[in-house]
Protein backbone atom coordinates (compact mmCIF):
# COMPACT_ATOMS: atom_id res chain seq x y z
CA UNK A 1 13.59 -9.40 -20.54
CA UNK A 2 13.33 -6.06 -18.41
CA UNK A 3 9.48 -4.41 -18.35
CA UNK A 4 8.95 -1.07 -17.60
CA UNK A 5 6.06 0.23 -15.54
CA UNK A 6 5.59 3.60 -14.45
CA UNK A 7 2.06 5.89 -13.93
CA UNK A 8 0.31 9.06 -14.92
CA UNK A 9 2.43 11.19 -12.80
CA UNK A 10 4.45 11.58 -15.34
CA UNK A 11 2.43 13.59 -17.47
CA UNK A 12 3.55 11.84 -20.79
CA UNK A 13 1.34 10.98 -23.59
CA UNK A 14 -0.51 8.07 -22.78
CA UNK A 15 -0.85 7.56 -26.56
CA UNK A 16 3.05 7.44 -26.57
CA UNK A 17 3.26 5.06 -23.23
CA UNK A 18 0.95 3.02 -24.98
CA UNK A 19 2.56 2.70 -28.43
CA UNK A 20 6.34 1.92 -26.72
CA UNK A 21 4.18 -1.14 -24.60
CA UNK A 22 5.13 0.45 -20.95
CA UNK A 23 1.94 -0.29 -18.84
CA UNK A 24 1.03 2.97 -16.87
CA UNK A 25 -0.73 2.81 -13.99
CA UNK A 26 -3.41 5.58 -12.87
CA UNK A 27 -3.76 8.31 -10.31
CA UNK A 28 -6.93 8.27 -8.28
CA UNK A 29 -8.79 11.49 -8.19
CA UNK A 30 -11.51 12.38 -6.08
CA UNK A 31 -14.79 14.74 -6.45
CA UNK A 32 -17.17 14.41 -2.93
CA UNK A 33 -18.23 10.45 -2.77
CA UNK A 34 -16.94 10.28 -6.73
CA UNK A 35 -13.34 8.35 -7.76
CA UNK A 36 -11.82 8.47 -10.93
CA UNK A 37 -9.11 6.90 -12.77
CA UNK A 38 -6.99 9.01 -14.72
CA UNK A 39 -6.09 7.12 -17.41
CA UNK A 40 -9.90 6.86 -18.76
CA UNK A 41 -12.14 8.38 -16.05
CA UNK A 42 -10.75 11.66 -16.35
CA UNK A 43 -8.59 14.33 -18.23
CA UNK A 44 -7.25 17.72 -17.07
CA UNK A 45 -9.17 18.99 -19.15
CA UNK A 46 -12.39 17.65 -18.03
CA UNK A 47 -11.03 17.86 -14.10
CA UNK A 48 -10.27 21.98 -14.87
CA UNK A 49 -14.11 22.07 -15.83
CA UNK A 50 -14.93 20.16 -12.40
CA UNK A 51 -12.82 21.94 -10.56
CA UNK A 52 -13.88 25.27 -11.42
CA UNK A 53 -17.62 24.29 -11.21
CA UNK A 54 -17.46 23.02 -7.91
CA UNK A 55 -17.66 23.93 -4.33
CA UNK A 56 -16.09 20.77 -2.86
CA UNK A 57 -11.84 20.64 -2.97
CA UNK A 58 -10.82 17.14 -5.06
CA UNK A 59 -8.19 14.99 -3.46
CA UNK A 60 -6.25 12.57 -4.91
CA UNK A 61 -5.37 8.81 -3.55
CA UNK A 62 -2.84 6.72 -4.70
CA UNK A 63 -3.29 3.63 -6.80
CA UNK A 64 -4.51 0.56 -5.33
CA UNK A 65 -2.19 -2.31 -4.56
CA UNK A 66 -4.38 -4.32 -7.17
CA UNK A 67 -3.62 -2.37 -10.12
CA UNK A 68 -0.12 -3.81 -9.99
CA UNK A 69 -1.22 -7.57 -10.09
CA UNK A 70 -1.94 -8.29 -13.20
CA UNK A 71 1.48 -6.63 -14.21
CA UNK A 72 3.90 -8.36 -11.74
CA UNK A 73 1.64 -12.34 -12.18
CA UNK A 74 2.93 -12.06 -15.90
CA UNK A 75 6.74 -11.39 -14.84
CA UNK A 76 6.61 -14.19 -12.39
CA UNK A 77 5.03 -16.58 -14.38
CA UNK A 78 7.45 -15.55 -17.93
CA UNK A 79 10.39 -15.00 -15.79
CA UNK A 80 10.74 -11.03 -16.52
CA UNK A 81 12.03 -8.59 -14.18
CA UNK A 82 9.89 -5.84 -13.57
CA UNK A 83 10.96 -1.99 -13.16
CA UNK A 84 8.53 0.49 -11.94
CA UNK A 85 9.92 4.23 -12.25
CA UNK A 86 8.02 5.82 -9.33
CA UNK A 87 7.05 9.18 -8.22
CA UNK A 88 8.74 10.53 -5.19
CA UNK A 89 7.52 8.61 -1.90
CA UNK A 90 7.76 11.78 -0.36
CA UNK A 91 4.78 13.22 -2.49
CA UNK A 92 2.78 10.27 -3.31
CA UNK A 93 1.95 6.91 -2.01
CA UNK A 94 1.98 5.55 -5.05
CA UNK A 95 5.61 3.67 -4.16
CA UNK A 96 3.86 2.20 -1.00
CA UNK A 97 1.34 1.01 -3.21
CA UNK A 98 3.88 -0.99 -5.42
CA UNK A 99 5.51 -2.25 -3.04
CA UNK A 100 2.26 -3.89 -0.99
CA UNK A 101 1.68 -5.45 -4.45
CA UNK A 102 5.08 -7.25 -4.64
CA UNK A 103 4.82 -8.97 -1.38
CA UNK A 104 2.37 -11.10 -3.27
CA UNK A 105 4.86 -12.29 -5.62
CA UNK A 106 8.02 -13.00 -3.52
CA UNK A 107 9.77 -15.20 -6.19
CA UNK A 108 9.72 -12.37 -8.94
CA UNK A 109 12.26 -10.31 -9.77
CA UNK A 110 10.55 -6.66 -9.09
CA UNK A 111 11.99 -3.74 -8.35
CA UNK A 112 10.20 -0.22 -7.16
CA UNK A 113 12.57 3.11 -8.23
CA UNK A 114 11.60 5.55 -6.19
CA UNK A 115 12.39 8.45 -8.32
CA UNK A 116 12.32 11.48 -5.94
CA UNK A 117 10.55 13.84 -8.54
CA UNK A 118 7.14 13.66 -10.89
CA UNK A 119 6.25 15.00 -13.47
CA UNK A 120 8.27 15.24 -16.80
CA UNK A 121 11.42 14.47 -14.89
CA UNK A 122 9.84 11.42 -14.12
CA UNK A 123 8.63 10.45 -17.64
CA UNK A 124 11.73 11.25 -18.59
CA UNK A 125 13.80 8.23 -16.73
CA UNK A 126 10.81 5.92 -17.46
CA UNK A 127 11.65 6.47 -21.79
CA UNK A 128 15.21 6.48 -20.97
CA UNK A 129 14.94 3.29 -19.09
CA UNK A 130 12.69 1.89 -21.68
CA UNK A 131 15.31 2.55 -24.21
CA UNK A 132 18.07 0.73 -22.29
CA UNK A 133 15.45 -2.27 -21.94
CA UNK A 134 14.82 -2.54 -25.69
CA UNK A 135 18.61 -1.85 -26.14
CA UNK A 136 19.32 -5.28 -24.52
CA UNK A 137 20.88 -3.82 -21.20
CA UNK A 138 20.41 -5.49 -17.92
CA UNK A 139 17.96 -5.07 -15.26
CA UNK A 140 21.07 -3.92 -13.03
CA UNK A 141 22.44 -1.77 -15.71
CA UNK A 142 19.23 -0.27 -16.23
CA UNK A 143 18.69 0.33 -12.47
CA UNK A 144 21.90 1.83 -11.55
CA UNK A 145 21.72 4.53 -14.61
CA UNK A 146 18.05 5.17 -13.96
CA UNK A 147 19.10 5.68 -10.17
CA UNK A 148 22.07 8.11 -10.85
CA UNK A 149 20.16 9.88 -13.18
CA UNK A 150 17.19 10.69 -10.74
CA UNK A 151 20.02 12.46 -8.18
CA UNK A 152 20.04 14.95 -10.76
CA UNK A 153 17.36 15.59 -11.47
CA UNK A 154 16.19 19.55 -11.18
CA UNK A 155 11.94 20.95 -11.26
CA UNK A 156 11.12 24.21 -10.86
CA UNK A 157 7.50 25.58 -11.11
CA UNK A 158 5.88 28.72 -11.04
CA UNK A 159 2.45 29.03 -9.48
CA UNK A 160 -0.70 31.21 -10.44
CA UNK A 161 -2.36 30.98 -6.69
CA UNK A 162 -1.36 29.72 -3.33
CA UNK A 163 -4.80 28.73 -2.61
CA UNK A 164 -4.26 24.64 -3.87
CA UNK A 165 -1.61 24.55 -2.03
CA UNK A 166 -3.31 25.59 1.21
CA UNK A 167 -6.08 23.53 0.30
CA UNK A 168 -3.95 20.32 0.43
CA UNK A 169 -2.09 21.26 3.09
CA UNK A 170 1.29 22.23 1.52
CA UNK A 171 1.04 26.18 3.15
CA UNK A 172 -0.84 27.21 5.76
CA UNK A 173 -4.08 29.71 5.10
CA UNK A 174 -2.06 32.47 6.88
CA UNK A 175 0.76 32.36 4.26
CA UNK A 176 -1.69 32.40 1.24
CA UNK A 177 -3.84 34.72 2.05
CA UNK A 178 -0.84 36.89 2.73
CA UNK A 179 0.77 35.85 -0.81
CA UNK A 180 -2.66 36.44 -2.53
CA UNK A 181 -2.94 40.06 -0.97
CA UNK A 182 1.10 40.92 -1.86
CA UNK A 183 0.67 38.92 -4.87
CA UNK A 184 3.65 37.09 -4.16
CA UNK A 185 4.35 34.49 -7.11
CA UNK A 186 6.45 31.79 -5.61
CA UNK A 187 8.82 29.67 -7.11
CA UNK A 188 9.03 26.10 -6.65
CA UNK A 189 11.28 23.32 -7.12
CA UNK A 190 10.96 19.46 -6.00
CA UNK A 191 13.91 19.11 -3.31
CA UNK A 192 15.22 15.63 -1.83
CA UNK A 193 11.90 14.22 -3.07
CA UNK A 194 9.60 16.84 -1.70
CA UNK A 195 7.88 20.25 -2.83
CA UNK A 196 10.56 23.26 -1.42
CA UNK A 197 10.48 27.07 -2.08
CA UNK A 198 13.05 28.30 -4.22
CA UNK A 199 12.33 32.01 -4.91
CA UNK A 200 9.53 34.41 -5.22
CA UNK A 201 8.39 37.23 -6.98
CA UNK A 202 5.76 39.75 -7.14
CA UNK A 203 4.22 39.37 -10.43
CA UNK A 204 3.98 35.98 -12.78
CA UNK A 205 5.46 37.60 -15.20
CA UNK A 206 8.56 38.43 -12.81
CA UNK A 207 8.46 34.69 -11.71
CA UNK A 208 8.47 33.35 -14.69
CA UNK A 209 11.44 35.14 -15.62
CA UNK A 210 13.10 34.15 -12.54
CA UNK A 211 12.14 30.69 -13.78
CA UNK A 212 13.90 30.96 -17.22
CA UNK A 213 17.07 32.29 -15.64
CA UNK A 214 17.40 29.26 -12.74
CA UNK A 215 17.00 26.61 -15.70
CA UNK A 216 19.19 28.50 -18.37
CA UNK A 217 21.88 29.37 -16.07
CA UNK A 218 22.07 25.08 -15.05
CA UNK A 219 20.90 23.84 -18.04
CA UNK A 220 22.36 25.56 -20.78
CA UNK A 221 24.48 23.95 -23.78
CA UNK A 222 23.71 20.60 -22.95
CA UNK A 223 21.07 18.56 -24.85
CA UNK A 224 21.74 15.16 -22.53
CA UNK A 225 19.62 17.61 -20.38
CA UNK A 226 16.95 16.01 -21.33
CA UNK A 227 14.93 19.95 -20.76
CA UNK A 228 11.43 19.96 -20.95
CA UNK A 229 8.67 22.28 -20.24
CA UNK A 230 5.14 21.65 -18.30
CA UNK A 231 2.45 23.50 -17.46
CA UNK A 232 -1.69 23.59 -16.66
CA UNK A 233 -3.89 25.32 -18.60
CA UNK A 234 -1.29 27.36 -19.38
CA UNK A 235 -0.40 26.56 -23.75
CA UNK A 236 0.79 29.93 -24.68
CA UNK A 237 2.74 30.77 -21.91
CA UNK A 238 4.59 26.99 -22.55
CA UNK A 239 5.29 27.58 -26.09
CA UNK A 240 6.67 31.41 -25.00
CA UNK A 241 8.47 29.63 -22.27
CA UNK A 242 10.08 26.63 -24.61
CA UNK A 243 11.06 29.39 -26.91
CA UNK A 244 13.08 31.34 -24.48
CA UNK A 245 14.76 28.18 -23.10
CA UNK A 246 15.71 27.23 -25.95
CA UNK A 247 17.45 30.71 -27.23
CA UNK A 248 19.08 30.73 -23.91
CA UNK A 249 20.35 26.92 -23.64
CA UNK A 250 20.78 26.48 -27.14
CA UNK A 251 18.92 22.93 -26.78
CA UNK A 252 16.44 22.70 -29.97
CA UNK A 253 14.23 20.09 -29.04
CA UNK A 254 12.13 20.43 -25.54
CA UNK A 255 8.53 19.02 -25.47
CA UNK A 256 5.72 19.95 -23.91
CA UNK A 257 3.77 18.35 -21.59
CA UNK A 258 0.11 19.31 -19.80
CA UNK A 259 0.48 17.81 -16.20
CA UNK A 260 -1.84 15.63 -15.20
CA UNK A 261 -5.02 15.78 -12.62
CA UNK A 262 -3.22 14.59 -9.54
CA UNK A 263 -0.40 17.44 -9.67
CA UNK A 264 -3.61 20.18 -10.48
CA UNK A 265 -5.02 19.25 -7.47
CA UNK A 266 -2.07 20.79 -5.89
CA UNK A 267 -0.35 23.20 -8.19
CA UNK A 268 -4.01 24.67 -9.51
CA UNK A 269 -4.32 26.02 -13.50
CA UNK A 270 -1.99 27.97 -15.13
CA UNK A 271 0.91 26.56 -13.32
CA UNK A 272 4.43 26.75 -15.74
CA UNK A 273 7.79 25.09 -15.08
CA UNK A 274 10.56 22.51 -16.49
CA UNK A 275 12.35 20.30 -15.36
CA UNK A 276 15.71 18.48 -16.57
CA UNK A 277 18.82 16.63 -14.99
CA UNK A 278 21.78 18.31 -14.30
C-alpha cells in the first residue's frame, strides 16, 4: 500500500485532506515569543486579524522533524511506502524537515517529492497522487508521474504591496518603497522552485489582467490543466478571476482556494493568482 503525506502549503481543504485519509502536516507560524500550528492553532482568517493588529512582522518555521514520526513508525512497522508531496526546498524547509525524520527509519520505504512549487499546484499532485494510490498503482508509478507532472507545473501571482515581501527578505526596502510610490503591481510566478518576477504593471487592475492573459494564453482548451485559482483575502476578485479564466480557456471547473498563513506571511492580503501544469 502507497500513503500519501503532504502539508498545509497546499492550501487545500483540510476538511477534504481529511475525508480522502492523507495526513497533512502543519506550517509553523510565528507572532513575537508565540508559535502556532496551522492546522488547529491558526486560520488565515484569524492570522489576517493578527497581522493587521500588530506591530511585530510574523515569521514562519518549518515543521519539526517530529511531526513526521508517528507517520513514517506506522509504514515501517505495516510495511507501506510512504510519499510525501513537498513544497519547493527552495522556499521552505519543510523537505529538510522530512527528510531528518526518515533517517530514523532506515528500513522503510519513504520517499520525500520535492515538488518545486506550493500552493494549489502543490495540492494538486498530492490528490492526483492520492488517486493513483487508491487506483492500485505502484509507489514507482506513482512517483515518476507525480515527478513529471511537477516540471510543469506553472504559478503566477499578483501582489497588493511589496512591503511582505521586503519584510521577509524577498526585495530589498529600496525596491518597495520605490514600487509603493510608482505603484508598480508586480507579477509573480514560482520559477525552478523559487519566487521570480514575471511582469509588472501599474495598477492591480492592469496586473491582474496581465495575469489572466499569461494563464489563458498557456492554459487554454485543456482541462488535464488541472487550472485553479488562489488568492488572500481577496473572494470577489477570485470568483471575477475564475470567471474570466474560464471564458477564456474554456475549462468549466476551477476551484478556489484561500492560501494559507505561511504564504500570507510573504505574499500579504489580497494577493490573486492560479496556477496549473502545462
Amino acid at each position: 500500500m502507497v500513503k500519501i503525506v503532504t502539508d498545509t502549503l497546499t492550501g487545500l481543504p483540510l476538511d477534504v485532506l481529511k475525508a480522502r485519509g492523507i495526513p497533512v502536516i502543519p506550517q509553523i507560524v510565528i507572532f513575537g515569543e508565540t508559535s502556532y500550528r496551522d492546522d488547529s492553532e491558526i486560520d488565515t482568517a484569524t492570522f489576517l486579524q493578527k497581522l493587521r493588529a500588530g506591530k511585530e512582522a510574523p515569521k514562519t518555521a518549518a515543521p519539526p522533524p517530529s511531526l513526521y514520526n508517528p507517520i513514517f513508525a506506522e509504514a515501517a512497522q505495516s510495511g507501506d511506502t510512504v510519499l510525501v508531496i513537498a513544497p519547493s526546498a527552495k522556499v521552505s524547509g519543510t523537505v529538510r524537515s522530512a527528510e531528518t525524520a526518515k533517517q530514523e527509519f532506515p528500513n522503510a520505504d519513504i520517499r520525500i517529492l520535492d515538488t518545486q512549487t506550493v500552493a494549489c499546484n502543490q495540492g494538486t499532485l498530492a490528490l492526483l497522487a492520492d488517486d493513483l494510490a487508491k487506483a492500485g498503482k505502484s509507489a514507482d508509478e506513482i512517483e515518476a508521474t507525480i515527478r513529471e507532472m511537477a516540471g510543469r507545473g506553472r504559478l503566477f501571482f499578483v501582489l497588493d504591496t511589496l512591503e511582505f515581501l521586503r519584510r521577509g527578505g524577498r526585495v530589498g526596502a529600496a525596491r518597495a518603497i520605490l514600487g509603493e510610490l510608482l505603484q508598480v503591481k508586480p507579477i509573480l510566478q514560482i520559477a525552478d522552485g523559487q519566487v521570480a518576477p514575471f511582469d509588472q504593471e501599474r495598477t492591480k487592475k492592469r496586473a491582474t489582467g496581465r495575469l489572466i492573459e499569461i494563464v489563458s494564453e498557456q492554459a487554454a482548451g485543456r482541462p488535464d490543466s488541472h487550472l485553479c485559482v488562489i488568492h488572500i483575502d481577496a473572494e470577489d476578485e477570485a470568483k471575477a478571476l475564475r470567471i474570466e479564466l474560464s471564458a477564456r480557456t474554456n475549462i468549466q471547473n476551477i476551484p478556489i482556494y484561500l492560501l494559507p498563513p505561511a504564504i500570507v506571511v510573504h505574499a500579504g492580503p489580497k494577493a490573486l493568482g492560479a496556477g496549473f501544469f502545462a
